[in-house]
N, C-alpha and C. Protein backbone atom coordinates (compact mmCIF):
# COMPACT_ATOMS: atom_id res chain seq x y z
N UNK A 1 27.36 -26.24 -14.54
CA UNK A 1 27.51 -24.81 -14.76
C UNK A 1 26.68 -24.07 -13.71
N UNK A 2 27.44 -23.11 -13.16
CA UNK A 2 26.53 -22.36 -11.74
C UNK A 2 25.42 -21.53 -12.43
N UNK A 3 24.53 -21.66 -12.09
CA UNK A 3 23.07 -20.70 -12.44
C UNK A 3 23.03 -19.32 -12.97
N UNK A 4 24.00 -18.95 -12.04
CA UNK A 4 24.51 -17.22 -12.59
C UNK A 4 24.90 -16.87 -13.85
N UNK A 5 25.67 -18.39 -14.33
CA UNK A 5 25.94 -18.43 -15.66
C UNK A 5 25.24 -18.86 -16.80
N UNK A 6 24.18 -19.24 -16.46
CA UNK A 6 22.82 -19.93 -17.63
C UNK A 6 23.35 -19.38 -18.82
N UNK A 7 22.98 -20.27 -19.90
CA UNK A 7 23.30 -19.41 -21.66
C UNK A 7 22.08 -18.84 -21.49
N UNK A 8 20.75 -18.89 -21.23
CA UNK A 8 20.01 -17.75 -21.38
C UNK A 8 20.00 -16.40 -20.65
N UNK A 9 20.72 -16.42 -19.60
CA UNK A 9 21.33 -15.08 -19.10
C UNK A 9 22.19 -14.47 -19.75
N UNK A 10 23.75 -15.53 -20.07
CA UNK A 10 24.84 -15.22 -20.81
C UNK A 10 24.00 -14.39 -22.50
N UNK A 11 23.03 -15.04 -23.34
CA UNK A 11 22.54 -14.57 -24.21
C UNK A 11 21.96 -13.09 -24.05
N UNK A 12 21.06 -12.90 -22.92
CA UNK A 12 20.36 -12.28 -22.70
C UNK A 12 21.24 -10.97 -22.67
N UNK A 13 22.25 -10.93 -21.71
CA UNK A 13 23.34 -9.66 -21.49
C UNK A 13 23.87 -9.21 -22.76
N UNK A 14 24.32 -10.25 -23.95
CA UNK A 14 24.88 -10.17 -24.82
C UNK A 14 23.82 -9.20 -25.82
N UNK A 15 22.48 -9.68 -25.66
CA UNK A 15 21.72 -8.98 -26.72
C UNK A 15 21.76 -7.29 -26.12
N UNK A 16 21.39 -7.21 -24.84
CA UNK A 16 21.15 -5.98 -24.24
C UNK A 16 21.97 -5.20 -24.61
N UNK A 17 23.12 -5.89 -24.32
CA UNK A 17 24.85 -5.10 -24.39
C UNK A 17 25.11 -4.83 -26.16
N UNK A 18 24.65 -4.94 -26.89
CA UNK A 18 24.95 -4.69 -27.86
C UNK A 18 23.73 -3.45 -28.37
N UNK A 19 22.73 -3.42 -27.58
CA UNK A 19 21.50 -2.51 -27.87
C UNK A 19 21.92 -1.61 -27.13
N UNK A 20 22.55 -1.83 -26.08
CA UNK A 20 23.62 -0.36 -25.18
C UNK A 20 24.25 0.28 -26.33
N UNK A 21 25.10 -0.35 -26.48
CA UNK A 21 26.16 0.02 -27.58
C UNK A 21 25.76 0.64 -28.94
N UNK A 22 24.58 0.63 -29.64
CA UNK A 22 24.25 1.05 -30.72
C UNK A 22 23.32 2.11 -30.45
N UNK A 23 22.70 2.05 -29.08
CA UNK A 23 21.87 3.46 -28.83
C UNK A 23 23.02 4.48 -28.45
N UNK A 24 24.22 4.17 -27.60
CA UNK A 24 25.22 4.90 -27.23
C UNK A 24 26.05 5.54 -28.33
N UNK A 25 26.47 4.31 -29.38
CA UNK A 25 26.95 5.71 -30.81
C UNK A 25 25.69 6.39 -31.30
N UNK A 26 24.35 5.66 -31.22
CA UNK A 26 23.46 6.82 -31.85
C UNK A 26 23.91 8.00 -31.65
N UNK A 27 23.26 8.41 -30.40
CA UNK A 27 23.33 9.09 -29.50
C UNK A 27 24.43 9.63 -29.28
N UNK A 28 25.76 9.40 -29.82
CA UNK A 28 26.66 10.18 -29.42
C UNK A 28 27.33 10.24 -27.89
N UNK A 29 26.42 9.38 -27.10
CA UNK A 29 26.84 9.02 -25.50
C UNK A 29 28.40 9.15 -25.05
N UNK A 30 29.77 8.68 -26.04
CA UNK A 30 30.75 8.85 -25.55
C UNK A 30 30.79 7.53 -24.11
N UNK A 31 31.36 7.86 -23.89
CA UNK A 31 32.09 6.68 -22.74
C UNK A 31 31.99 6.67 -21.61
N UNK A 32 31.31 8.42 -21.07
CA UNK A 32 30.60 8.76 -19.68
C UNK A 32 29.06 7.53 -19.91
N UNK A 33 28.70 7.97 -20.56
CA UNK A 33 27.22 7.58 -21.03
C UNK A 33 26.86 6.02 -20.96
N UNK A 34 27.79 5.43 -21.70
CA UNK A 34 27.78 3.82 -21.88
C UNK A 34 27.52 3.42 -20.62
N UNK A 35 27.90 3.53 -19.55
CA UNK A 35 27.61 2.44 -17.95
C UNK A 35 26.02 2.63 -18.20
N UNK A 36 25.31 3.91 -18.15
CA UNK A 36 23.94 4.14 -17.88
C UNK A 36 23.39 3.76 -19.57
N UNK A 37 24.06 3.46 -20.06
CA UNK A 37 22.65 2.74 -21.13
C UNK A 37 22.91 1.50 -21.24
N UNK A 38 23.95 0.71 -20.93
CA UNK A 38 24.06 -0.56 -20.36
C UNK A 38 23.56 -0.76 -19.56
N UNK A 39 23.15 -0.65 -17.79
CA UNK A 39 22.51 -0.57 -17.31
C UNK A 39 20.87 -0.15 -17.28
N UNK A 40 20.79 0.69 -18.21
CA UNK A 40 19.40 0.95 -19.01
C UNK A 40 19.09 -0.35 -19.39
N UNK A 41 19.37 -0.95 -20.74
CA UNK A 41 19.78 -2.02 -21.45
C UNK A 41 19.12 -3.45 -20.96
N UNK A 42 19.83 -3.59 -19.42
CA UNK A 42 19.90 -4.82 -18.96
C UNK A 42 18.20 -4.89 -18.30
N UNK A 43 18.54 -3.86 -17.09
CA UNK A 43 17.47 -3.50 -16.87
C UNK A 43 15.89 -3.74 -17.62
N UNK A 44 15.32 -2.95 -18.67
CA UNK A 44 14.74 -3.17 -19.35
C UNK A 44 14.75 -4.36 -20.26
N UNK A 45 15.85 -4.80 -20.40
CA UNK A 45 15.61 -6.48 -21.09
C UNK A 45 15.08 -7.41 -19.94
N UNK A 46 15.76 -7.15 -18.49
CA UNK A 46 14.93 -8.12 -17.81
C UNK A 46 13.26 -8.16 -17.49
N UNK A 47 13.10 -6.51 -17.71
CA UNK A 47 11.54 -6.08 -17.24
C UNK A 47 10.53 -7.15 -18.86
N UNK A 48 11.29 -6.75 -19.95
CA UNK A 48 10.24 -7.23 -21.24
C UNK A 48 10.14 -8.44 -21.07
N UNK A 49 11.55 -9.58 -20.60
CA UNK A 49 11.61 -11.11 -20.38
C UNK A 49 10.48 -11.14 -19.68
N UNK A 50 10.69 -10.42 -18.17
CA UNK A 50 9.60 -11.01 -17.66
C UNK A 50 8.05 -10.80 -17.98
N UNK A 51 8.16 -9.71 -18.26
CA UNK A 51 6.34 -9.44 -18.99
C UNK A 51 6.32 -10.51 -19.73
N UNK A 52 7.11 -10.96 -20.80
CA UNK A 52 6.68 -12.05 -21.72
C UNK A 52 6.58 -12.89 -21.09
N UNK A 53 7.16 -13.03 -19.80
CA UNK A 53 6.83 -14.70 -19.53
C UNK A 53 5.68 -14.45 -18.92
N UNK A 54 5.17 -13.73 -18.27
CA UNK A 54 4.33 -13.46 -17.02
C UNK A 54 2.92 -13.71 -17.94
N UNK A 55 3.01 -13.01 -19.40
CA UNK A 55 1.77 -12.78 -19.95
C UNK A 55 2.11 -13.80 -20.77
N UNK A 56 2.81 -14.84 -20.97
CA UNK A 56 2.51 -16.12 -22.19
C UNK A 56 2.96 -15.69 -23.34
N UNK A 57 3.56 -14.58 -23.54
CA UNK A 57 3.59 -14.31 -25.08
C UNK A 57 4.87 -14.87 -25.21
N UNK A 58 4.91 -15.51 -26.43
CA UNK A 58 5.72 -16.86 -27.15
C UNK A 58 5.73 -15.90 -28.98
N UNK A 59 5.94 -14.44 -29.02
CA UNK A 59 6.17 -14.02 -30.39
C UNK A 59 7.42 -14.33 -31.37
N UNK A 60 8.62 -13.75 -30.29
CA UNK A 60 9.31 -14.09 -30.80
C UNK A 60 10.68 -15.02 -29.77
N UNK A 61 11.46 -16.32 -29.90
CA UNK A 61 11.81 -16.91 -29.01
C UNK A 61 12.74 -17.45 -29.29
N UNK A 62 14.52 -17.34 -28.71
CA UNK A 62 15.81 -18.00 -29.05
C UNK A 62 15.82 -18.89 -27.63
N UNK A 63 15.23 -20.06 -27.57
CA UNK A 63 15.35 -21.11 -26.27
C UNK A 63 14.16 -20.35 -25.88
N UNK A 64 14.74 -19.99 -24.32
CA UNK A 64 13.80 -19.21 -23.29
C UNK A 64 13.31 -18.50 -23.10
N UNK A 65 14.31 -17.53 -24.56
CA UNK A 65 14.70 -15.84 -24.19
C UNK A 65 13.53 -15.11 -25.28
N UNK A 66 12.77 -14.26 -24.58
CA UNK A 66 11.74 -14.15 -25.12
C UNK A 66 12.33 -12.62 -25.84
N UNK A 67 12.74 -12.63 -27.29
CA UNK A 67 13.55 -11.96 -27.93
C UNK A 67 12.65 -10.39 -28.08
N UNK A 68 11.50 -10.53 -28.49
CA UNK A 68 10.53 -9.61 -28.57
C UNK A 68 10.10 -8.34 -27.70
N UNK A 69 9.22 -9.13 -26.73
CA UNK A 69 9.64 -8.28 -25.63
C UNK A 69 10.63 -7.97 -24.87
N UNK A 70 12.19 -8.32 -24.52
CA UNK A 70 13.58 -7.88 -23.90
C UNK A 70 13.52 -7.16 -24.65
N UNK A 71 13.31 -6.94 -26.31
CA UNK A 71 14.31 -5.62 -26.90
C UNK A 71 13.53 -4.34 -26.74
N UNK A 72 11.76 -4.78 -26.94
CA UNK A 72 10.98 -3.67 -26.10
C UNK A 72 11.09 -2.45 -24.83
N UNK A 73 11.80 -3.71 -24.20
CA UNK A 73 11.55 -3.25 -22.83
C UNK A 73 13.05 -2.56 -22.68
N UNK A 74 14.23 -3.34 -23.20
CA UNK A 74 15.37 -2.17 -23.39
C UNK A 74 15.35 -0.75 -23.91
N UNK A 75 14.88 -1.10 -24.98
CA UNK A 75 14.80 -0.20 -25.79
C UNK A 75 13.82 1.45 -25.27
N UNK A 76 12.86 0.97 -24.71
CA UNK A 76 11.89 1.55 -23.98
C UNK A 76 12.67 2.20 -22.63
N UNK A 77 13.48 1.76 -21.83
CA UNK A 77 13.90 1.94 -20.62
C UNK A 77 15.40 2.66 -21.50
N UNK A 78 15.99 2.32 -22.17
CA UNK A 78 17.08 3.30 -22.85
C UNK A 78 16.31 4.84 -23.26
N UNK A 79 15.12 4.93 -24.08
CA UNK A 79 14.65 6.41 -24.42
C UNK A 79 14.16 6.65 -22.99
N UNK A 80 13.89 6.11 -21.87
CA UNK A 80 13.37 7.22 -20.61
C UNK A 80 14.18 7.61 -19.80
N UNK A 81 15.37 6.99 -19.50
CA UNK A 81 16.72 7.66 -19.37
C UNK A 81 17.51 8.42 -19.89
N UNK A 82 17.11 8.12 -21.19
CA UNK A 82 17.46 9.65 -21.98
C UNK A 82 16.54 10.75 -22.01
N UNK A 83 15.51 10.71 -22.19
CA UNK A 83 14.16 11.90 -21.67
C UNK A 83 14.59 12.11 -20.46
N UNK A 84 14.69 11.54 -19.10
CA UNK A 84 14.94 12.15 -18.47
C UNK A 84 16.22 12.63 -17.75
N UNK A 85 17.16 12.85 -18.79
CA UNK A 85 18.58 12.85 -19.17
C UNK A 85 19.35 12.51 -17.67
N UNK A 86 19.36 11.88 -17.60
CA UNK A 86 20.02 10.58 -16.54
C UNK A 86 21.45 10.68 -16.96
């Protein structure tokens, strides 16, 4: 399987992409909106992965995917794109 495709990437998009999607009906985003909180999303799930790995934290963990901090860091990078209405 080529690298690009890892299940912990494939997982990883899947969690983000669904935290797009539920801040986007929050929010009322509509269908303009969705690219940029998907992209929010991913973004910030990769920033929390890596803090968790960088700093050891093992809180919460599906395989690799350091579940805890990604949804942090989405979640976090979804409200500052909306503050700063992006």
């Amino acid at each position: 399987m080529p690298t690009f495709l890892s299940p912990p990437l494939v997982l990883s998009l899947v969690i983000a992409s669904a935290y797009a999607a539920i801040f986007n009906l929050w929010q009322g985003g509509g269908a303009k909106k969705l690219p940029l909180h998907l992209v929010a999303s991913w973004l910030g799930f990769g920033i929390g992965e890596l803090a968790g790995d960088f700093l050891g934290l093992d809180v919460v963990m599906i395989g690799q995917i350091h579940v805890l901090e990604g949804s942090l860091g989405s979640w976090l990078v979804m409200f500052l794109a909306r503050w700063l209405k992006m």
